[in-house]
C-alpha atoms as a PDB file:
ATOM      1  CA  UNK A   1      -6.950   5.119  14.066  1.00  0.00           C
ATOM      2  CA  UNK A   2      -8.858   1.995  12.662  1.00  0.00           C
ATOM      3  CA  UNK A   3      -7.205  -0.279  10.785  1.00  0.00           C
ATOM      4  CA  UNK A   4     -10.258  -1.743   9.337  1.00  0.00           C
ATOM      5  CA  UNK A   5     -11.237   1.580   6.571  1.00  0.00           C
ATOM      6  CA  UNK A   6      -8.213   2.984   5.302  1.00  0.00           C
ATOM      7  CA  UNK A   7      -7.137   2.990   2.008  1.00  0.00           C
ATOM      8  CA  UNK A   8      -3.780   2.182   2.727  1.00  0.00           C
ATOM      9  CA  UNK A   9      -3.676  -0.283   5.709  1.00  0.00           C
ATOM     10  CA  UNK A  10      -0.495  -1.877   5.780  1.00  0.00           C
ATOM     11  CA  UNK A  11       0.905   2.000   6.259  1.00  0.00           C
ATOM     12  CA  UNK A  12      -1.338   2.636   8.938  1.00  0.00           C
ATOM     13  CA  UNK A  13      -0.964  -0.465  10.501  1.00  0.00           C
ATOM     14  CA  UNK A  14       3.510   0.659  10.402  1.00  0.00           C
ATOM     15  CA  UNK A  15       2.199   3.951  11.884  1.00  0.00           C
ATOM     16  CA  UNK A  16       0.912   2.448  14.621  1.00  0.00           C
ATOM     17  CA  UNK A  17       3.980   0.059  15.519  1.00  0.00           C
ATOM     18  CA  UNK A  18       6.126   3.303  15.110  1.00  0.00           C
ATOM     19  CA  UNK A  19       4.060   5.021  17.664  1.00  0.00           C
ATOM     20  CA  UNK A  20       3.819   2.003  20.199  1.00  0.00           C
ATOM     21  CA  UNK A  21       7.429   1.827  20.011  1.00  0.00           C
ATOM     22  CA  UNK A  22       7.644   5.127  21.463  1.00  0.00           C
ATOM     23  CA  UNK A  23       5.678   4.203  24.854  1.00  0.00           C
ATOM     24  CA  UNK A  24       8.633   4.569  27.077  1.00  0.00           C
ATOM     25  CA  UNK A  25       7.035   2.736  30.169  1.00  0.00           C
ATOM     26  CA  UNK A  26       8.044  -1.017  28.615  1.00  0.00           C
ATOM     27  CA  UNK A  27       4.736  -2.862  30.223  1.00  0.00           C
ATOM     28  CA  UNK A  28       2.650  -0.474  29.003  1.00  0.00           C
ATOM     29  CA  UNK A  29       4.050  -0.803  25.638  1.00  0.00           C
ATOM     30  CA  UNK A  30       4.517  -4.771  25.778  1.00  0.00           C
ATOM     31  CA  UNK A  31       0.265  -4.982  26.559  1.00  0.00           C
ATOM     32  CA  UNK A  32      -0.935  -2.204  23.775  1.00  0.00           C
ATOM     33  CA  UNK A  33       1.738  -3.937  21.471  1.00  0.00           C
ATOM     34  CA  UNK A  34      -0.079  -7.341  22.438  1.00  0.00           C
ATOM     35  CA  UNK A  35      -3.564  -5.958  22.063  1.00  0.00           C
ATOM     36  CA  UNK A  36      -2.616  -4.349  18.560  1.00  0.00           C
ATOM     37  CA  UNK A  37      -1.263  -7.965  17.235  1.00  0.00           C
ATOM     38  CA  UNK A  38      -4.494 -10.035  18.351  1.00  0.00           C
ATOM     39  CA  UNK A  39      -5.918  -6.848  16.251  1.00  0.00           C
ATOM     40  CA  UNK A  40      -3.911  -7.029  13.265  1.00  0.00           C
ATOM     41  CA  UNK A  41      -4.267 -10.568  13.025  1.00  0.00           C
ATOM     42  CA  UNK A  42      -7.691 -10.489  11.907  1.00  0.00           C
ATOM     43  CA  UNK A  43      -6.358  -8.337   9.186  1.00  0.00           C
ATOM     44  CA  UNK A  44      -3.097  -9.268   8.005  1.00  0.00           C
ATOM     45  CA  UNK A  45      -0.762 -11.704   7.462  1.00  0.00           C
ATOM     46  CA  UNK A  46       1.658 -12.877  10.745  1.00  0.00           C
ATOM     47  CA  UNK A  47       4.710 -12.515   8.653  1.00  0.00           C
ATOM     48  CA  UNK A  48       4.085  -8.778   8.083  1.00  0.00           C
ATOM     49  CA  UNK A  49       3.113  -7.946  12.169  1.00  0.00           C
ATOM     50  CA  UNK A  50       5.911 -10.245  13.140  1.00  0.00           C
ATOM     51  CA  UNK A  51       8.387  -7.938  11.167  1.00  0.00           C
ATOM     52  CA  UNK A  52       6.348  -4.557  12.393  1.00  0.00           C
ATOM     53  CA  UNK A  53       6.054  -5.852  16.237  1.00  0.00           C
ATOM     54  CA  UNK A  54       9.376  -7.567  16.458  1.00  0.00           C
ATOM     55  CA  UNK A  55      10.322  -6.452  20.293  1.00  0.00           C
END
């Protein structure tokens, strides 16, 4: 999934936080969940990835 060409971003970008919170193995999780907010920052605002990435 890219978060750069969809036509509805901000729901892709909740998809995505809904399926990193199902990593079970918590490092694994904490690092993709850490790569996807340095991501999503060039994108949108920190309010919104604070409240999707909130662990």
């Amino acid at each position: 999934m890219t978060l750069a060409r969809s036509e509805s971003p901000t729901n892709l970008l909740t998809q995505v936080a809904a399926a990193v919170d199902m990593i079970e193995e918590t490092d694994e999780r904490q690092n993709i969940s850490a790569c996807i907010r340095v991501l999503a920052g060039l994108r949108f605002e920190k309010s919104l990835i604070t409240q999707l990435f909130s662990e």
